[in-house]
Protein backbone atom coordinates (compact mmCIF):
# COMPACT_ATOMS: atom_id res chain seq x y z
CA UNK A 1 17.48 -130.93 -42.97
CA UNK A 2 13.66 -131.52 -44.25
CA UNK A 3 11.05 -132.34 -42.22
CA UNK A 4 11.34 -135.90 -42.35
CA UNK A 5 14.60 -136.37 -41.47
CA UNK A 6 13.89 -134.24 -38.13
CA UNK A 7 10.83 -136.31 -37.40
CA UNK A 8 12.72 -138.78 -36.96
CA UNK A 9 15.94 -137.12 -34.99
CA UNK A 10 12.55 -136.65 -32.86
CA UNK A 11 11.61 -140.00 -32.64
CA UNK A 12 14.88 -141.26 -31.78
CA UNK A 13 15.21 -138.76 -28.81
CA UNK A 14 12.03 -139.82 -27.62
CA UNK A 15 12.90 -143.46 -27.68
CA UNK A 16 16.04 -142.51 -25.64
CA UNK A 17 14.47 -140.44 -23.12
CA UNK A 18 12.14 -143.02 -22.66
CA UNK A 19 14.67 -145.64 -21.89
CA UNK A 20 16.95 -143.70 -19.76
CA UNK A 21 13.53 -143.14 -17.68
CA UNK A 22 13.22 -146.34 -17.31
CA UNK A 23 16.81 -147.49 -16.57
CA UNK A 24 16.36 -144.85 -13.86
CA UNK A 25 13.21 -146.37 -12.81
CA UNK A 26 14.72 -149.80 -12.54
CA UNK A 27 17.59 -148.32 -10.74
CA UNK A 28 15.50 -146.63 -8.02
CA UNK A 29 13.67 -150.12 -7.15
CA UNK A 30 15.28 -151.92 -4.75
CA UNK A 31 17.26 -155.04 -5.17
CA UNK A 32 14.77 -158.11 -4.76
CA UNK A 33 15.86 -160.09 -1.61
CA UNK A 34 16.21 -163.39 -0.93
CA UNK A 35 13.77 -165.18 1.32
CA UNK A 36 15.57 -167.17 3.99
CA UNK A 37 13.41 -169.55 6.60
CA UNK A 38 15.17 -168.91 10.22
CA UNK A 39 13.18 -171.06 13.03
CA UNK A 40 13.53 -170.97 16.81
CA UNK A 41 11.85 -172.95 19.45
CA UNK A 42 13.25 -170.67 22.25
CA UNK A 43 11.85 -166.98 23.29
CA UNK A 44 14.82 -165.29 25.29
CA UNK A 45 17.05 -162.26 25.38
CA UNK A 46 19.17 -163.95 23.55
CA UNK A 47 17.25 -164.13 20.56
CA UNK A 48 17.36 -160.45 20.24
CA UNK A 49 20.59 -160.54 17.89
CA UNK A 50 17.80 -162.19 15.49
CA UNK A 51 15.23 -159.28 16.21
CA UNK A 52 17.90 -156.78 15.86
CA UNK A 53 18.98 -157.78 12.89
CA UNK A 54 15.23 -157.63 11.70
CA UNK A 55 14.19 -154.41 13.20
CA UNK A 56 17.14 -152.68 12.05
CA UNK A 57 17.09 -154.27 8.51
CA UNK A 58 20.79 -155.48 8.45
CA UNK A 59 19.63 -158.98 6.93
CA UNK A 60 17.97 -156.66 3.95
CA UNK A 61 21.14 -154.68 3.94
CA UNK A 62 22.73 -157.81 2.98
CA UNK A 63 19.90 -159.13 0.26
CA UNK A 64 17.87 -161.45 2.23
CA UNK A 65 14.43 -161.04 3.54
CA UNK A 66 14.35 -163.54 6.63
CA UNK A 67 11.03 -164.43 7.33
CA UNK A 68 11.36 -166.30 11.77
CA UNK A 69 9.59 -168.90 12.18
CA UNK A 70 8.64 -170.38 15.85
CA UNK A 71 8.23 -173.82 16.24
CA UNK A 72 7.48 -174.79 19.78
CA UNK A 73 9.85 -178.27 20.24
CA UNK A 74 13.49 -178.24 19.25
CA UNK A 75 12.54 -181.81 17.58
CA UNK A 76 10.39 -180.11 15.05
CA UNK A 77 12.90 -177.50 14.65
CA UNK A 78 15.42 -180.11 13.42
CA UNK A 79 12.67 -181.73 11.23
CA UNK A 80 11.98 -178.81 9.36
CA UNK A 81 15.48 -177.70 9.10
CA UNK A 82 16.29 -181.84 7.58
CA UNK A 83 13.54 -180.88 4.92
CA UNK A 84 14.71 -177.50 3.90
CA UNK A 85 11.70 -176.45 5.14
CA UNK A 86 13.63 -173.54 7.29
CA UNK A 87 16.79 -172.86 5.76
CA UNK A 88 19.01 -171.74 8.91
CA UNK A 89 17.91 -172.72 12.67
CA UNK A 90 18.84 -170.80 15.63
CA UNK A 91 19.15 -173.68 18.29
CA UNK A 92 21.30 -175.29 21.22
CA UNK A 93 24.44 -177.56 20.87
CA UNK A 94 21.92 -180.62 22.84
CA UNK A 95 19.70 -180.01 19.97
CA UNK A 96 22.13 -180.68 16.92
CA UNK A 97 23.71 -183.17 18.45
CA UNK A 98 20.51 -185.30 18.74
CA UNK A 99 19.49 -184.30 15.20
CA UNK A 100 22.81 -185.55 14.12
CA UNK A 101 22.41 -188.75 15.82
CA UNK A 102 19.51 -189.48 13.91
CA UNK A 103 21.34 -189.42 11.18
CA UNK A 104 20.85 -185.23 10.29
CA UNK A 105 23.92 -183.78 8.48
CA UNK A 106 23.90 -180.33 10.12
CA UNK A 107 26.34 -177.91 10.57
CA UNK A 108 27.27 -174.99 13.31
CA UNK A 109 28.40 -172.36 11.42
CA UNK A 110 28.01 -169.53 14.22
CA UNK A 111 27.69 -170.15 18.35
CA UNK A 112 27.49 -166.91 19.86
CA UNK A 113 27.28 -167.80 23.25
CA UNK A 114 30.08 -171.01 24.34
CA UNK A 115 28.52 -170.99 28.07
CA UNK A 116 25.40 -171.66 29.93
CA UNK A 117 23.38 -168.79 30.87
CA UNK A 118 20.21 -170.04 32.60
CA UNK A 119 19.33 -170.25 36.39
CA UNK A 120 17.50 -172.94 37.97
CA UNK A 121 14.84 -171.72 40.30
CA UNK A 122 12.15 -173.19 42.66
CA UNK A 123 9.54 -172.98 44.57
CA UNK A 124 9.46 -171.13 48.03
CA UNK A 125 9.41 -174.45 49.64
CA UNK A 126 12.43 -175.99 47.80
CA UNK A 127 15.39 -174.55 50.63
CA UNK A 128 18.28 -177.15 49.34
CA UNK A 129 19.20 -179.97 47.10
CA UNK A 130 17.47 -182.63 49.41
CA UNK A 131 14.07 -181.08 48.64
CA UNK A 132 14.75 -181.25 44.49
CA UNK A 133 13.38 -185.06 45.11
CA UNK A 134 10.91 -186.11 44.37
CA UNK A 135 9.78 -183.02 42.79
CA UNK A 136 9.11 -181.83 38.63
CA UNK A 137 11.50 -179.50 36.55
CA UNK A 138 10.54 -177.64 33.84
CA UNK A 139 12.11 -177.46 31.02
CA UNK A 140 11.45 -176.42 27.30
CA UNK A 141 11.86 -179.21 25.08
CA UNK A 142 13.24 -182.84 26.21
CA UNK A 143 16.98 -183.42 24.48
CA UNK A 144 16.94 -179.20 24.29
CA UNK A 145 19.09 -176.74 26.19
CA UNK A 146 17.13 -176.38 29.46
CA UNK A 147 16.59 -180.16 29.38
CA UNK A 148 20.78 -180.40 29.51
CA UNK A 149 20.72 -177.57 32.14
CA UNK A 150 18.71 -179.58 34.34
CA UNK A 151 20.85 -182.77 34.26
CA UNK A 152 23.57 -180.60 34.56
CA UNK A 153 22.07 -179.18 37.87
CA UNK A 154 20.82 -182.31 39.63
CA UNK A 155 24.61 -183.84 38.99
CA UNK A 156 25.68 -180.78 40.56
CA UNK A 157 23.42 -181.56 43.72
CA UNK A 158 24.06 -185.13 43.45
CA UNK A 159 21.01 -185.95 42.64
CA UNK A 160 19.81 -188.91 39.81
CA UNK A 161 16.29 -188.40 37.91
CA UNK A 162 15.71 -192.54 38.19
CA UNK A 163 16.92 -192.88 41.85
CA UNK A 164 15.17 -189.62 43.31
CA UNK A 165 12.22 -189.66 41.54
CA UNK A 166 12.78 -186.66 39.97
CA UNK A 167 10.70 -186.00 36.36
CA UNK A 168 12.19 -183.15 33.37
CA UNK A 169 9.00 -182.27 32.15
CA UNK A 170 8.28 -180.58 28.31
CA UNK A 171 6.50 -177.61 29.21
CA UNK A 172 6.89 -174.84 26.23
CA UNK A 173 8.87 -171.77 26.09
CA UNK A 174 10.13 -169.93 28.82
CA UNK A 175 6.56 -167.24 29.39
CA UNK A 176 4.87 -170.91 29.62
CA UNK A 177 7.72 -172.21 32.44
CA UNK A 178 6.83 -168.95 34.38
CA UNK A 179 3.06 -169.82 34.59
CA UNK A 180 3.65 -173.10 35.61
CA UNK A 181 6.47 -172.57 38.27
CA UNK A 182 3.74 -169.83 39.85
CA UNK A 183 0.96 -171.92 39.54
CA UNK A 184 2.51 -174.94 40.94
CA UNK A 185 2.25 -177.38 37.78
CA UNK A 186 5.72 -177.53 38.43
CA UNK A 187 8.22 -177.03 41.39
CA UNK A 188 11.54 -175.78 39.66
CA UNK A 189 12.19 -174.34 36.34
CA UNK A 190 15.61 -173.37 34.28
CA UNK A 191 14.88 -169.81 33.34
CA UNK A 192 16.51 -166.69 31.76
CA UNK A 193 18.30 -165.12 34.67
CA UNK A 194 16.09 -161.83 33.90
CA UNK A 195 13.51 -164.31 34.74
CA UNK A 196 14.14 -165.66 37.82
CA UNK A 197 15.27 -162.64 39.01
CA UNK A 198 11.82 -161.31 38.50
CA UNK A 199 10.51 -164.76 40.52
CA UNK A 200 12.75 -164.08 42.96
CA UNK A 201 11.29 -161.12 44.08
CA UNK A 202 7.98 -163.24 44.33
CA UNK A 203 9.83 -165.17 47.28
CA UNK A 204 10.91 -168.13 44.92
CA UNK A 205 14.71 -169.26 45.04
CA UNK A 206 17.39 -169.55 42.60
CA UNK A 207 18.89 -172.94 43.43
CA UNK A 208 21.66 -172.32 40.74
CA UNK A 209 23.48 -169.59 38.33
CA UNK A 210 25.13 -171.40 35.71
CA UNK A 211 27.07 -168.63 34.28
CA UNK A 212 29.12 -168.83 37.72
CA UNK A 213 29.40 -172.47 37.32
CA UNK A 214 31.39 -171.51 34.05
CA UNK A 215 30.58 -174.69 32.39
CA UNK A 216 31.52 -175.00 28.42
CA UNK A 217 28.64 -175.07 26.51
CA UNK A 218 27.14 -174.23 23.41
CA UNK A 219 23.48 -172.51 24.92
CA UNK A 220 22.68 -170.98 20.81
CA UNK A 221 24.43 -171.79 17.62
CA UNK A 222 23.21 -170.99 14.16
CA UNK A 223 22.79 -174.43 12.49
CA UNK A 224 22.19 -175.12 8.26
CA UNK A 225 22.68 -178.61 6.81
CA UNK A 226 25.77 -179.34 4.95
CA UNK A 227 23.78 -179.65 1.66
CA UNK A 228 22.20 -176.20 2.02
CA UNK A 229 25.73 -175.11 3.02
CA UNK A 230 27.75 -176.44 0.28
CA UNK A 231 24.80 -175.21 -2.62
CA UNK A 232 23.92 -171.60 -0.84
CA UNK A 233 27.08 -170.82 0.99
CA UNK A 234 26.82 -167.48 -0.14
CA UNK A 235 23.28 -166.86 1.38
CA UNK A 236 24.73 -168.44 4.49
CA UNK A 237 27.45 -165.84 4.80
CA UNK A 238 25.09 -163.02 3.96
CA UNK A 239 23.60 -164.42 7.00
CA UNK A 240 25.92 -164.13 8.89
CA UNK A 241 26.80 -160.61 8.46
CA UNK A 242 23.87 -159.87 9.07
CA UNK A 243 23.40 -161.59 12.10
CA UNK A 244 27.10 -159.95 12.97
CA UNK A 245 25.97 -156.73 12.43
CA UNK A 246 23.32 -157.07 14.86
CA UNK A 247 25.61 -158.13 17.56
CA UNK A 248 27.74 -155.10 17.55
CA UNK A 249 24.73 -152.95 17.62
CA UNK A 250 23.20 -154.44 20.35
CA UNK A 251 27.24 -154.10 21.59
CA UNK A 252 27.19 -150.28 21.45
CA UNK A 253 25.85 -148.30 24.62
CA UNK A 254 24.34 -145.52 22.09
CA UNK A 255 22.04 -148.25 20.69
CA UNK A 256 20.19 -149.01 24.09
CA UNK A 257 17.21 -147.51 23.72
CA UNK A 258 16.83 -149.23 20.57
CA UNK A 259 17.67 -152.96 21.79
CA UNK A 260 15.27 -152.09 24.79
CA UNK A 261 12.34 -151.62 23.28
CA UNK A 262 12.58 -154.18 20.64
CA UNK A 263 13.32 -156.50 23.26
CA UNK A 264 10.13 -155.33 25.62
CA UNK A 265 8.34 -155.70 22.25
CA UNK A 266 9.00 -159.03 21.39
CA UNK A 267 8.62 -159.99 24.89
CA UNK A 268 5.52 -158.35 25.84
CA UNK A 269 7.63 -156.64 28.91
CA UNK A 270 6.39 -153.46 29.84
CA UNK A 271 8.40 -153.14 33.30
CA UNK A 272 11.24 -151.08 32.68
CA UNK A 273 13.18 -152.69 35.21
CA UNK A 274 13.01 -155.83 33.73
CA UNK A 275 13.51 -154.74 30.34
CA UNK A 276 16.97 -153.25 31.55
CA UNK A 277 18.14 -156.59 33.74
CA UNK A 278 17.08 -158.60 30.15
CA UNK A 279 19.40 -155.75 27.97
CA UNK A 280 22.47 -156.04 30.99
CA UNK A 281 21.85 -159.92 30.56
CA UNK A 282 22.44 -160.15 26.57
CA UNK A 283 25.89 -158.09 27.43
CA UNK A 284 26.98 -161.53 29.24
CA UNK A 285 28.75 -163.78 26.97
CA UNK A 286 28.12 -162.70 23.60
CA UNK A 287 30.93 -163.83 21.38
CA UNK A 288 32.21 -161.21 19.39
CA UNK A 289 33.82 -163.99 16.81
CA UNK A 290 31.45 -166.38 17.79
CA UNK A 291 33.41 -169.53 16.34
CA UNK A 292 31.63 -172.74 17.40
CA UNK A 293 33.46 -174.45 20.10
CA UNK A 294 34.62 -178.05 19.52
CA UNK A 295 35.52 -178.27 22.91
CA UNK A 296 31.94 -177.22 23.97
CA UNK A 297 30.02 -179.27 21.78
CA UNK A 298 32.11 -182.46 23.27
CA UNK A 299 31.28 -181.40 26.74
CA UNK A 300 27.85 -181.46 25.83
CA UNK A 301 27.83 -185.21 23.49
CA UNK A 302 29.84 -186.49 26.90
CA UNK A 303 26.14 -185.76 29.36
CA UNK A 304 24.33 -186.36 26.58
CA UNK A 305 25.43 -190.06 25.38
CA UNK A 306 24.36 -190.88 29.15
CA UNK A 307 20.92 -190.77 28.10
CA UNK A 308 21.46 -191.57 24.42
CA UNK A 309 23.98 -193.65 23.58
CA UNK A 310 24.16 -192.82 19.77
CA UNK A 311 25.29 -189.11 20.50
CA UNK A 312 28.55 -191.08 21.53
CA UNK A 313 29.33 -192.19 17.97
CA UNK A 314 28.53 -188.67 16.08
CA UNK A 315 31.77 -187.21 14.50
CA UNK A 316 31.75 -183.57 16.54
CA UNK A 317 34.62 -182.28 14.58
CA UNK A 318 32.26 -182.69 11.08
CA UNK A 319 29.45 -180.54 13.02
CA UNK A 320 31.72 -177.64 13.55
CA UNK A 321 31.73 -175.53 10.46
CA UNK A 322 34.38 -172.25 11.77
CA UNK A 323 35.26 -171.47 8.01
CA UNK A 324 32.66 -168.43 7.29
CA UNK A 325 33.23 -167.13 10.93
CA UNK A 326 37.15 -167.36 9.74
CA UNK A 327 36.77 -165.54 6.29
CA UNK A 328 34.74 -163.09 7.77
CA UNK A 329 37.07 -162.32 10.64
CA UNK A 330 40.38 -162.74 8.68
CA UNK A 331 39.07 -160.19 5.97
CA UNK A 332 38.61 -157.78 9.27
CA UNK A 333 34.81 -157.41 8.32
CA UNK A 334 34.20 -158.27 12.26
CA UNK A 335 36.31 -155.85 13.90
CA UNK A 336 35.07 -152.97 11.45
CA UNK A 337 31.80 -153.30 13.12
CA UNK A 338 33.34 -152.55 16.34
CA UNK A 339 36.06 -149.95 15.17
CA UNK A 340 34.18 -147.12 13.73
CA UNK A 341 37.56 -145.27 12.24
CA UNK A 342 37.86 -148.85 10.28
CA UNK A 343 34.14 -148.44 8.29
């Protein structure tokens, strides 16, 4: 073998070594994600499945880098999920229903919690239904969750907005209903149950629990438009398992600590007390399959076309999307998470 014929064995080796290093390198990088828009108008315990899945990087796990986006009024949340500008929205059955009575083609792929959750509190003052006249409820957004909890309350005193004088005010998220309930902007408020407990100790009065009222309800769904659905049902799902994922962490009793203190975090709470009432209050409800509930969402167009007559004529079966919750649960992805022997 002469020199020149080694030189370029050499070569060649060189060239090789050189791209196996960088196959290598390539391989070492991780996989670029895929950003996903997620907006809420809502700051609660029960938005900690989102921060779970965040903290604990299960949406990365599945190739998508969600980036949360707060928007203070569930009617720009629906805006801004009508014009793509947020991808997937994490909102309340009252809230799609009025988007899709303007004429919004969304979709409820995922309702983790079918029931109503919030209390309605008051004022020292406020001893019985009689004394609701008259007065002003807070709310978050008008057409939103709380605003349906507080219809749903006065019809379970009796009691008519128009007749008793009674005005639903907009206020802002729920830290902004506590301010105004103690500085008497307003004289009731529907609030977190962590919440009110924590007003209750103040001397102020839970008027009612709806979770013992049991009424069927869809209180947070995760919502996408059908054309983002049928184009990107694949990011969708990856959503979703993500999302999952975080729900049977937060499940788990070994995973407390965790859930607490990314709760407290997110929620500025820095009594441990109340940071434990808020963990024992996401326990309540959560739907391990969390199919969205027909029956619920009907319930809720029923109090709803009272007040807007258009939410009578929306098609609730077309708004119910169960088919990714279905594949994911039929292919036993869902119980895994809970069944560690099955992972």
């Amino acid at each position: 073998m002469n020199r020149y014929t080694r030189l370029i064995i050499l070569i060649a080796a060189f060239l090789g070594a050189g791209q196996i290093a960088r196959a290598a390198e390539t391989a070492s990088k991780p996989a670029k994600l895929t950003k996903l828009r997620l907006s809420q108008s809502t700051v609660n315990t029960r938005s900690a499945i989102i921060w779970i899945a965040q903290a604990q990087g299960f949406f990365a796990k599945y190739g998508l880098d969600v980036e949360t986006i707060f928007l203070q009024s569930s009617n720009l949340q629906t805006a801004a999920l009508a014009t793509n500008e947020v991808q997937i929205g994490n909102m309340g059955g009252a809230t799609v229903l009025s988007g899709a009575a303007g004429g919004q083609a969304f979709r409820i792929v995922a309702s983790p919690s079918n029931q109503l959750f919030y209390d309605l509190i008051a004022r020292p003052e406020i001893k019985d239904g009689k004394d609701i006249r008259g007065k002003r409820i807070g709310v978050t957004s008008v057409g939103g969750t709380t605003w349906m909890a507080a219809n749903l309350g006065l019809q379970h005193f009796g009691l008519d907005p128009a007749r008793d004088g009674i005005q639903i005010n907009a206020i802002g998220n729920q830290s902004v209903l506590v301010q105004a309930l103690e500085n008497g902007s307003i004289d009731l408020a529907v609030l977190d149950p962590f919440l009110s407990r924590r007003l209750k100790q103040k001397g102020m009065k839970v008027m009612i629990e709806f979770a013992r009222v049991n009424i069927p309800f869809i209180t947070t769904a995760v919502v996408t438009t059908a054309p983002y659905l049928r184009d990107h049902e694949d990011q969708v799902e990856k959503f979703l398992r993500g999302f999952l994922e975080a729900q049977a962490f937060i499940s788990k009793p070994e995973n407390k600590a965790a859930v607490i203190k990314t709760v407290a975090v997110k929620m500025k709470i820095s009594d441990p007390a109340a940071a434990e009432e808020g963990y024992q209050d996401m326990l309540i409800g959560i739907e391990r399959k969390p199919y969205p509930s027909v029956d619920a969402l009907r319930n809720i167009q029923k109090l709803m076309a009272q007040m807007n007559p258009k939410v009578a004529s929306v098609k609730v079966d077309e708004i119910v999307e169960p088919r990714l919750i279905r594949r994911l649960d039929e292919s036993g992805f869902i119980d895994a998470l809970y069944d560690a022997k099955k992972r």
